[in-house]
C-alpha atoms as a PDB file:
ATOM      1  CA  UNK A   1      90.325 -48.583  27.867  1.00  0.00           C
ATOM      2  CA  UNK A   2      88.474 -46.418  30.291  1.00  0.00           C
ATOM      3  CA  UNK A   3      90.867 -46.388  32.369  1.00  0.00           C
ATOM      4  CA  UNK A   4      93.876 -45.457  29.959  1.00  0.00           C
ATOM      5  CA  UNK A   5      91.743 -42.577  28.482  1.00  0.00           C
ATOM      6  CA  UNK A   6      91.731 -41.361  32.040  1.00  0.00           C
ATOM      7  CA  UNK A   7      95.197 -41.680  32.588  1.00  0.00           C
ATOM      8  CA  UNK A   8      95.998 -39.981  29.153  1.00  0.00           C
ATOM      9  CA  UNK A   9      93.278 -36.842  29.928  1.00  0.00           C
ATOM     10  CA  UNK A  10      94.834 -36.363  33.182  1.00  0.00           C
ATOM     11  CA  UNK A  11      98.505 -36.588  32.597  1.00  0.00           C
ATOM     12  CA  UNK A  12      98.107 -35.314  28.616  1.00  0.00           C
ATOM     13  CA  UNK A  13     101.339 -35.475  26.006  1.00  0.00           C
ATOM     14  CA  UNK A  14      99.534 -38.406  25.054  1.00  0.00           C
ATOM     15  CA  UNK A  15      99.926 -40.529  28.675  1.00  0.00           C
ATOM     16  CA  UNK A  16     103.309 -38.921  29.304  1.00  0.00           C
ATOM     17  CA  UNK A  17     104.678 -36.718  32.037  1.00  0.00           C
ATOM     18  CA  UNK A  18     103.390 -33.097  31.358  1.00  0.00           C
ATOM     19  CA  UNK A  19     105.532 -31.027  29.574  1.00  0.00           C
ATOM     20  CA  UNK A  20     107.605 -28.319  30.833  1.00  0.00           C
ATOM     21  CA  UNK A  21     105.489 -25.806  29.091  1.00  0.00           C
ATOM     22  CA  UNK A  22     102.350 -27.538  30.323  1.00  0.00           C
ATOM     23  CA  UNK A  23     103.987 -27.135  33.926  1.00  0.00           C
ATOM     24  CA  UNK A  24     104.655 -23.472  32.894  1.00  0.00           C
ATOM     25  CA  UNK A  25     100.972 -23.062  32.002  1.00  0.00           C
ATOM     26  CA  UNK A  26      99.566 -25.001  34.914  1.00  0.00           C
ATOM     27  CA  UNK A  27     101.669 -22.886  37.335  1.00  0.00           C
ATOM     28  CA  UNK A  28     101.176 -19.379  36.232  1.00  0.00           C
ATOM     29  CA  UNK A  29      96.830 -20.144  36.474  1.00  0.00           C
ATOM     30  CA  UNK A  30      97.773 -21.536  40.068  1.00  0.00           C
ATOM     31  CA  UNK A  31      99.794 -18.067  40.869  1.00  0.00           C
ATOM     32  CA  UNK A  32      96.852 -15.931  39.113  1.00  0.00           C
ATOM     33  CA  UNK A  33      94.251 -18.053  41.425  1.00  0.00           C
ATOM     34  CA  UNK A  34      96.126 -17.532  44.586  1.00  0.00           C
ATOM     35  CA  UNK A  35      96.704 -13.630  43.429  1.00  0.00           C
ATOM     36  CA  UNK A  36      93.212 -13.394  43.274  1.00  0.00           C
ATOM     37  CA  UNK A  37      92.244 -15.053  46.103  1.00  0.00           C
ATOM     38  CA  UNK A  38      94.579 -13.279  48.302  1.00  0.00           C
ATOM     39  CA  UNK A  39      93.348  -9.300  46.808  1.00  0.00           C
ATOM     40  CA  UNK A  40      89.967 -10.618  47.273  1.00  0.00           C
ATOM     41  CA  UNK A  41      90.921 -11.060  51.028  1.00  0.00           C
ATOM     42  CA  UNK A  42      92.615  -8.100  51.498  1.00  0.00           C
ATOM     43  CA  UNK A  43      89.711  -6.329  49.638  1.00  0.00           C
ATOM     44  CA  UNK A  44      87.138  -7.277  52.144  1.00  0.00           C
ATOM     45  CA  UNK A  45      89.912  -6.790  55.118  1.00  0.00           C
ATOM     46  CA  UNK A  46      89.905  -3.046  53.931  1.00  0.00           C
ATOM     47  CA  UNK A  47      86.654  -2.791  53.600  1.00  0.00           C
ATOM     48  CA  UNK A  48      85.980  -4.099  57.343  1.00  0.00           C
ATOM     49  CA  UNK A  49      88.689  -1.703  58.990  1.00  0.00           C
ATOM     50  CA  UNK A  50      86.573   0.779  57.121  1.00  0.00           C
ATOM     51  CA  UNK A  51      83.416  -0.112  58.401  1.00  0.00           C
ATOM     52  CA  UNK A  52      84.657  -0.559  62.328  1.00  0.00           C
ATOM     53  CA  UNK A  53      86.760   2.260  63.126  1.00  0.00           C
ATOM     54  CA  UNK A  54      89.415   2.546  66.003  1.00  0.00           C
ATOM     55  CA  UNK A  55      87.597   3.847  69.283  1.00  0.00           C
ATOM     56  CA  UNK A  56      88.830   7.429  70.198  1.00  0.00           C
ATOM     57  CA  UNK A  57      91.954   7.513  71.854  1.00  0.00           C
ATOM     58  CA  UNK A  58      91.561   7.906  75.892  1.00  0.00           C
ATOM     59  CA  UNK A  59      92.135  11.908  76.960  1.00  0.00           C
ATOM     60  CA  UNK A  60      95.409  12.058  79.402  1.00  0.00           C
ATOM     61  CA  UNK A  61      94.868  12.554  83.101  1.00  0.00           C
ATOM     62  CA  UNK A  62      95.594  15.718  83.921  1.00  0.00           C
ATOM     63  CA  UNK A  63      99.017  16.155  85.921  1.00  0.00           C
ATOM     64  CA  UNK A  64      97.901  17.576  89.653  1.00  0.00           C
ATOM     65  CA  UNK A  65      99.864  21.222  90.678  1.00  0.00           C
ATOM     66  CA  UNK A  66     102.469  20.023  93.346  1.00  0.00           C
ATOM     67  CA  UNK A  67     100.508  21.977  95.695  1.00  0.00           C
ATOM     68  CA  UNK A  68      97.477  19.715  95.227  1.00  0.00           C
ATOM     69  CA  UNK A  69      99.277  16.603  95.160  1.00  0.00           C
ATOM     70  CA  UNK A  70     100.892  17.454  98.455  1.00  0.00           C
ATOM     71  CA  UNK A  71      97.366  18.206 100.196  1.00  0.00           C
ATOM     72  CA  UNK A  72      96.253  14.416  98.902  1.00  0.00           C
ATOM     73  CA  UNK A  73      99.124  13.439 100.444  1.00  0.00           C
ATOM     74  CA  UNK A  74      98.542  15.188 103.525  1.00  0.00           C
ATOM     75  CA  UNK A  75      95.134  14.115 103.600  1.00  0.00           C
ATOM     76  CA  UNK A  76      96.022  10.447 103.709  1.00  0.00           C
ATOM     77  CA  UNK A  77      98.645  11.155 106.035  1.00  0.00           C
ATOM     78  CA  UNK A  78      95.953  12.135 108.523  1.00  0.00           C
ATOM     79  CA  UNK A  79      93.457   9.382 107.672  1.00  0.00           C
ATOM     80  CA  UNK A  80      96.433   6.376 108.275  1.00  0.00           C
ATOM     81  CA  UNK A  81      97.148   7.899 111.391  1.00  0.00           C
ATOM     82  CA  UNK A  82      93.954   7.916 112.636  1.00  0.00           C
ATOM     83  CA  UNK A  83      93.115   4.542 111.691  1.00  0.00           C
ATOM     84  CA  UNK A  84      96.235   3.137 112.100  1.00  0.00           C
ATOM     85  CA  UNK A  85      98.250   5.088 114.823  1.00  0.00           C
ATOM     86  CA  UNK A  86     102.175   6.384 114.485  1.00  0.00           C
ATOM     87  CA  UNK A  87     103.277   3.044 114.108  1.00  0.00           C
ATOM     88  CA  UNK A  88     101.054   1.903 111.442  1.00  0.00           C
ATOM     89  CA  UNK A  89     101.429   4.944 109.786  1.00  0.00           C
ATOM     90  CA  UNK A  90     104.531   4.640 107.537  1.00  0.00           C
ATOM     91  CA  UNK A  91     105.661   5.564 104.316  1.00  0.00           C
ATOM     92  CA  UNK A  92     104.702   2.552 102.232  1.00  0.00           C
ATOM     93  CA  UNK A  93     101.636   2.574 103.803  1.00  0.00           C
ATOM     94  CA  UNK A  94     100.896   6.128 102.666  1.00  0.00           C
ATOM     95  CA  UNK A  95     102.024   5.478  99.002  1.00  0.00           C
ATOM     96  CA  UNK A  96     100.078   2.460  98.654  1.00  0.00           C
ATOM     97  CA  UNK A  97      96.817   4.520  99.900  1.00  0.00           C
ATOM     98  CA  UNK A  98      97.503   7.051  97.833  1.00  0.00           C
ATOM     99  CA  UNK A  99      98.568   5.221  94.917  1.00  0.00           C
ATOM    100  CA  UNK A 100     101.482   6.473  94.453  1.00  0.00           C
ATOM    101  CA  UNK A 101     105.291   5.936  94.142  1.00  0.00           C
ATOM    102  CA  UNK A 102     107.842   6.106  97.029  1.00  0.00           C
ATOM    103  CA  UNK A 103     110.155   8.652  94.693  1.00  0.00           C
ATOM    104  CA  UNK A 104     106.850  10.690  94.494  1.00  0.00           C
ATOM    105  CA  UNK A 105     107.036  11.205  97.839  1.00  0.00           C
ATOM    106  CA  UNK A 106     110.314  11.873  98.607  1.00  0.00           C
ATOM    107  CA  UNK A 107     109.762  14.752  95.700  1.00  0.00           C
ATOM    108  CA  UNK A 108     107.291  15.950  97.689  1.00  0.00           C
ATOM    109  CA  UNK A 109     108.243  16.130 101.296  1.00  0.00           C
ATOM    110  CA  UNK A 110     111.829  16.868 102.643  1.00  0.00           C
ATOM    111  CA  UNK A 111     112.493  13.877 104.342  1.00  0.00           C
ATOM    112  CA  UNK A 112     110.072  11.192 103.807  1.00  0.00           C
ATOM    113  CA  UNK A 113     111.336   9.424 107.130  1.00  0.00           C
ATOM    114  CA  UNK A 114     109.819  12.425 108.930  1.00  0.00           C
ATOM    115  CA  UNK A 115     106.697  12.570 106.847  1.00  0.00           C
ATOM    116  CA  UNK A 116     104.264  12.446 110.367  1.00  0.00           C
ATOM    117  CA  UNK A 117     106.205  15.742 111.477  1.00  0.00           C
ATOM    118  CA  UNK A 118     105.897  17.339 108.270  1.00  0.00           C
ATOM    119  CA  UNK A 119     102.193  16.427 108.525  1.00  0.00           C
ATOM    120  CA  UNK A 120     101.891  18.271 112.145  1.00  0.00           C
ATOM    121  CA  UNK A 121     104.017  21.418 110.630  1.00  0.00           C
ATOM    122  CA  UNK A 122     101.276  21.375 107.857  1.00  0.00           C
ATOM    123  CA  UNK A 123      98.324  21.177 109.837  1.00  0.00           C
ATOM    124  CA  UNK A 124      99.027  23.619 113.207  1.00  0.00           C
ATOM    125  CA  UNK A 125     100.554  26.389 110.121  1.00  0.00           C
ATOM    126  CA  UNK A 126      97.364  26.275 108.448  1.00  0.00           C
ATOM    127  CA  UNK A 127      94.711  25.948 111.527  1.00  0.00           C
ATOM    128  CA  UNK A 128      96.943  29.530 112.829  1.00  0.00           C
ATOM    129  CA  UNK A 129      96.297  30.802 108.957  1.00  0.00           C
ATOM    130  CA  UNK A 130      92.903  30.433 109.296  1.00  0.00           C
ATOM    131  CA  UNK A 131      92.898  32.276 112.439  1.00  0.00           C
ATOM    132  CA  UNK A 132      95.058  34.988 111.397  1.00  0.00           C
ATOM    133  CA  UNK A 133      93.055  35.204 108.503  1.00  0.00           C
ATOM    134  CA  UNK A 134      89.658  35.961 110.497  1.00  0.00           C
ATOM    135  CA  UNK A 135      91.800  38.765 112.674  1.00  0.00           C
ATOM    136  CA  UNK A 136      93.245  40.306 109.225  1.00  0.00           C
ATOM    137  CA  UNK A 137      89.396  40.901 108.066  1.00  0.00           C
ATOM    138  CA  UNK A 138      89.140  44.700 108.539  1.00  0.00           C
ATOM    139  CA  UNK A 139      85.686  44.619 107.374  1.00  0.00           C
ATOM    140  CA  UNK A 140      84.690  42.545 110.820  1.00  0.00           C
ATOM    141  CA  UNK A 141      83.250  44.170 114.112  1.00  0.00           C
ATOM    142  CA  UNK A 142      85.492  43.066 117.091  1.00  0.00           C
ATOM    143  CA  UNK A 143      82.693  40.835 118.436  1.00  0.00           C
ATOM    144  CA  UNK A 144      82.139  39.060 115.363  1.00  0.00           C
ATOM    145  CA  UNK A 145      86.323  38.249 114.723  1.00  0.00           C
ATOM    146  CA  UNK A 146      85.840  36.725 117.777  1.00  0.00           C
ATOM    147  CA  UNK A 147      82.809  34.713 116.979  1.00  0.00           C
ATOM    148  CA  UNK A 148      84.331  33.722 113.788  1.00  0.00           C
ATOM    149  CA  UNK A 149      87.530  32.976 115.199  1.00  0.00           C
ATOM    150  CA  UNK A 150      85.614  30.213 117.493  1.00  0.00           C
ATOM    151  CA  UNK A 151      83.927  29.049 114.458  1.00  0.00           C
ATOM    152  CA  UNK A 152      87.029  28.265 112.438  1.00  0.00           C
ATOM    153  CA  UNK A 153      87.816  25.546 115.381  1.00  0.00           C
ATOM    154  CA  UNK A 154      84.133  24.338 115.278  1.00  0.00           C
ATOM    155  CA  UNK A 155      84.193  23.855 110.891  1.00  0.00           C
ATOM    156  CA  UNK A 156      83.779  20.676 109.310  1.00  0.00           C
ATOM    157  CA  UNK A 157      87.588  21.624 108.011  1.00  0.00           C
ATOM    158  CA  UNK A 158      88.970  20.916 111.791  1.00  0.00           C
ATOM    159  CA  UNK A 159      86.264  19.577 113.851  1.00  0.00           C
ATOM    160  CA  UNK A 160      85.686  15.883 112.240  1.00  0.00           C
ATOM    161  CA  UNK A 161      87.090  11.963 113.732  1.00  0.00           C
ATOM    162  CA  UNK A 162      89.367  11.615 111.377  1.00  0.00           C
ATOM    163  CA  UNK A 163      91.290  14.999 112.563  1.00  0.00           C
ATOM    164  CA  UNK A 164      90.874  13.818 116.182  1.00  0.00           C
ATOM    165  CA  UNK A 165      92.586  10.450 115.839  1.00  0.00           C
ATOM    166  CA  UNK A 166      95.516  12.415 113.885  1.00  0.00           C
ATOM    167  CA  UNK A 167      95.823  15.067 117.019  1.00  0.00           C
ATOM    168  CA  UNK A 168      95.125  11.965 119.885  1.00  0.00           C
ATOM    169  CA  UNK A 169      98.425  10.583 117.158  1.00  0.00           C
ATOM    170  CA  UNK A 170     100.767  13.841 117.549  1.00  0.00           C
ATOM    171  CA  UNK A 171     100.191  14.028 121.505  1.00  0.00           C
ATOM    172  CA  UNK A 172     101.707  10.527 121.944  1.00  0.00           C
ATOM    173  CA  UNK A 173     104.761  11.778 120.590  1.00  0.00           C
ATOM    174  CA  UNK A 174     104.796  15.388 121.692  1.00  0.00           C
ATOM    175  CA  UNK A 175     105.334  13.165 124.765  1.00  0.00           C
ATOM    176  CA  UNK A 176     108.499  11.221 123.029  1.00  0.00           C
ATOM    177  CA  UNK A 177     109.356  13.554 120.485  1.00  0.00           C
ATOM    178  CA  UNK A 178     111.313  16.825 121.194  1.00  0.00           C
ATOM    179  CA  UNK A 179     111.062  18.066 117.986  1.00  0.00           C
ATOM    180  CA  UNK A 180     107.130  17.480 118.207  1.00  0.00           C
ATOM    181  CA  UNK A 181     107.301  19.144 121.637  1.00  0.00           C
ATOM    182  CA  UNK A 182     108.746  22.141 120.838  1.00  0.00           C
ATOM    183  CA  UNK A 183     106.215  22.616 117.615  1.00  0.00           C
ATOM    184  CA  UNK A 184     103.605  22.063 120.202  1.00  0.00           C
ATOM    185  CA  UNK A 185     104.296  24.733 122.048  1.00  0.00           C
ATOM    186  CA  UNK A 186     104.966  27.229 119.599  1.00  0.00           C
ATOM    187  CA  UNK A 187     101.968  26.308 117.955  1.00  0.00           C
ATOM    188  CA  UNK A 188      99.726  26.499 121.256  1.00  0.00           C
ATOM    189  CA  UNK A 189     101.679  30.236 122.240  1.00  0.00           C
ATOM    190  CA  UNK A 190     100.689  31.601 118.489  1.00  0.00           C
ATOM    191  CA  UNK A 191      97.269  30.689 119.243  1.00  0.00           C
ATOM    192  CA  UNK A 192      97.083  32.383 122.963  1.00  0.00           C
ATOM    193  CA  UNK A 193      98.578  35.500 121.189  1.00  0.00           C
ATOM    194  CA  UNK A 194      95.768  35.373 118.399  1.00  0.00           C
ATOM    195  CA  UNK A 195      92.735  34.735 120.989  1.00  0.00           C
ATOM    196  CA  UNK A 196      94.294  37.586 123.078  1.00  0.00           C
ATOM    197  CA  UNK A 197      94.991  39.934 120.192  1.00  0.00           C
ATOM    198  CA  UNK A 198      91.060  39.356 119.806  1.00  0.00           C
ATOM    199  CA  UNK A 199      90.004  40.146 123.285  1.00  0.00           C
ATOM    200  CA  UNK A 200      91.921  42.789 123.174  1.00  0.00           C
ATOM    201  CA  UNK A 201      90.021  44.320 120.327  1.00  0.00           C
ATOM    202  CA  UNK A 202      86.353  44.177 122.502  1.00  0.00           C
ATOM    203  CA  UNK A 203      84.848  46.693 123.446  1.00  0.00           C
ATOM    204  CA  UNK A 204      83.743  46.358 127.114  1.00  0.00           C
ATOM    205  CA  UNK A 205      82.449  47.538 130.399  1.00  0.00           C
ATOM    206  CA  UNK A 206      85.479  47.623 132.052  1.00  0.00           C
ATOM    207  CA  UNK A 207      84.247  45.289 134.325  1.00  0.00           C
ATOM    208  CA  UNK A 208      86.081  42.021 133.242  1.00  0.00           C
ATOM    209  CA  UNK A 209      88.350  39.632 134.434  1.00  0.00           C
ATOM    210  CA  UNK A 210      92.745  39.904 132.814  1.00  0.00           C
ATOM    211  CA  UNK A 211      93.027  39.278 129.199  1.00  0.00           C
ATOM    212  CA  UNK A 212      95.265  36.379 129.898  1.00  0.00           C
ATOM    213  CA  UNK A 213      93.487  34.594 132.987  1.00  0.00           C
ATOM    214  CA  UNK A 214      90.368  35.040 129.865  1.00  0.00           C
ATOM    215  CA  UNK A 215      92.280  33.497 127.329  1.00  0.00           C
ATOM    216  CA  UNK A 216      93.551  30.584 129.951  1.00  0.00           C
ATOM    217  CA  UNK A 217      89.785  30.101 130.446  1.00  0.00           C
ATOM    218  CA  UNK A 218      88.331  30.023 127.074  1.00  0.00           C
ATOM    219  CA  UNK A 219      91.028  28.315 125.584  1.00  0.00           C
ATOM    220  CA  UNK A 220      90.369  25.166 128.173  1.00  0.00           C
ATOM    221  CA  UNK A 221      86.545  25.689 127.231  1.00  0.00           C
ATOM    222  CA  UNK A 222      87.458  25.748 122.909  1.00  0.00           C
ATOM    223  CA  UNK A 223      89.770  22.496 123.768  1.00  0.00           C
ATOM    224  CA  UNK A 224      87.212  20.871 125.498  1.00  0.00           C
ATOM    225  CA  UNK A 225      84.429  21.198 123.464  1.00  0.00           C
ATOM    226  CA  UNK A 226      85.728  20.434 120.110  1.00  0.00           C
ATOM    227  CA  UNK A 227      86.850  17.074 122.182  1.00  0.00           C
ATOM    228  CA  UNK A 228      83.218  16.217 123.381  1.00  0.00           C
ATOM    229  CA  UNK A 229      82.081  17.276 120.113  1.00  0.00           C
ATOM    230  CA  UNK A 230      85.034  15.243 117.923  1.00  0.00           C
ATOM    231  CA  UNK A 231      84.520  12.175 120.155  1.00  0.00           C
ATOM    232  CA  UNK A 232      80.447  11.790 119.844  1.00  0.00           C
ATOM    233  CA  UNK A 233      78.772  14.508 117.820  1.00  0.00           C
ATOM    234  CA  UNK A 234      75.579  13.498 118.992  1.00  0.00           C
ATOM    235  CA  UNK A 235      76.049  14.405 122.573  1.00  0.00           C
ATOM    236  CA  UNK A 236      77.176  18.258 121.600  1.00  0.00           C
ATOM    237  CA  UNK A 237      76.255  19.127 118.503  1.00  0.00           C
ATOM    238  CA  UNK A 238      78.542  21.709 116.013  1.00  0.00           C
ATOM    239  CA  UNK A 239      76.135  24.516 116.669  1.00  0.00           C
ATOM    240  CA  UNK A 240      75.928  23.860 120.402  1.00  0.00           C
ATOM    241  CA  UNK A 241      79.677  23.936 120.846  1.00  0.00           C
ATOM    242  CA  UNK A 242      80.107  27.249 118.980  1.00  0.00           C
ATOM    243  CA  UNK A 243      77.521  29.038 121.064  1.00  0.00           C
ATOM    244  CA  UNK A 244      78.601  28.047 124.333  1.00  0.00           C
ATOM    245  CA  UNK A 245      82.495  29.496 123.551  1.00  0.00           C
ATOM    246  CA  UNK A 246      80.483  32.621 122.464  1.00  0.00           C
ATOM    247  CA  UNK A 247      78.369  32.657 126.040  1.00  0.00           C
ATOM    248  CA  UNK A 248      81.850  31.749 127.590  1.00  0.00           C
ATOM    249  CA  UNK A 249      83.408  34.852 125.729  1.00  0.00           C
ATOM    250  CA  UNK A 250      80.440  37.419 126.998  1.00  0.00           C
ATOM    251  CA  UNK A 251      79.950  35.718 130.569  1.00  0.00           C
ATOM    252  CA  UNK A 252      83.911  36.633 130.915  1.00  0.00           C
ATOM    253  CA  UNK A 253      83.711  39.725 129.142  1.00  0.00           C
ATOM    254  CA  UNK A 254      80.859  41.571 129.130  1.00  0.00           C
ATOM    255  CA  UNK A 255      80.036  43.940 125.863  1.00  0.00           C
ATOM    256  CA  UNK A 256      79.897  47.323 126.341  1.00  0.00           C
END
């Protein structure tokens, strides 16, 4: 008996199959349940995005001036070659130190194949700049263009190791090169006709040796120096180096 009670409670229609309107019934509380339970979720999902909000969105990196990127570009340039040599230097090389793409290169530098003379274009241009520069200042005493001239070679800008294994880099192949030989020499005239465009300027005793054996002279003493110096800092200091091309200058030519 117990057990046919159960069996009529639980299928109803007195122990028959439930009725389609039963099935109607039980379905649509079924739907309403789920409905429920599914707003209910999306309820407290709202309510959570609410709560944790989206972190602020990262601020672009600012797109370098071509000018600037070129300089980076230059500037690890220099430090492969003087870690690395000519041979190590190449263009992959360069773009994975810089992080950059080969295209990016080749937009900007003429012919990326040629990159290392490109580099020593860059850097004897600018180094005569900077020297042209000094002798442009109207506002300097002769004496003092000249002293400033010297210490333009002697700055942290050109006087460093990196800079040194770069140069030791472009003498191989002025050597090799004649395109690297013939920017050598223009480079080295244009500075001979700046240092003796400054001597020129000095006021003097009279009693002083040609303007170009003076420039021969304390050209060979500038070269030399920044070399000691560049090769062991230690041994001649910055300051030291600068003074004696200033001694060199006055020995040679004495003020008036």
């Amino acid at each position: 008996m117990a057990g046919a009670q159960e069996r009529v409670s639980l299928t109803g229609c007195g122990g028959q199959r439930p009725c389609g309107r039963q099935l109607s019934n039980l379905a649509r509380r079924k739907m309403r349940g789920l409905l429920g339970a599914s707003r209910g979720q999306s309820m407290i999902k709202t309510a959570s995005a609410a709560i944790i909000t989206d972190p602020p969105p990262r601020p672009r990196a600012r797109r370098q001036a071509p000018t600037v990127r070129r300089q980076d570009l230059l500037a690890v340039t220099v430090s492969c070659l003087a870690r690395l040599g000519p041979r190590g230097t190449t263009g992959r090389e360069i773009c994975r130190q810089a992080g950059v793409s080969h295209g990016l290169l080749r937009h900007y530098f003429n012919n990326p194949e040629n990159l290392l003379f490109e580099t020593y274009e860059e850097l004897c241009d600018h180094f005569i700049a900077r020297f042209e520069a000094v002798l442009d200042d109207e506002t300097l005493a002769p004496w003092d263009a000249l002293d400033r001239f010297f210490a333009v070679l002697y700055s942290e800008e050109w006087a460093n190791t990196d800079l040194l294994g770069a140069w030791m880099a472009f003498w191989s192949m002025v050597r090799t090169n004649a395109d690297f030989a013939a920017k050598s020499e223009e480079h080295n005239a244009r500075l001979r006709e700046l240092l003796a465009l400054a001597i020129s300027r000095l006021p003097t005793t009279g009693h002083t040796v040609k303007t170009e054996d003076a420039v021969v002279i304390i050209s060979a003493v500038m070269d030399g120096l920044w070399l000691d110096y560049c090769l062991s800092p230690t041994r001649t200091s910055r300051e030291r180096a600068l003074e004696l091309c200033c001694l060199t200058a006055r020995r040679l030519i004495p003020p008036a």
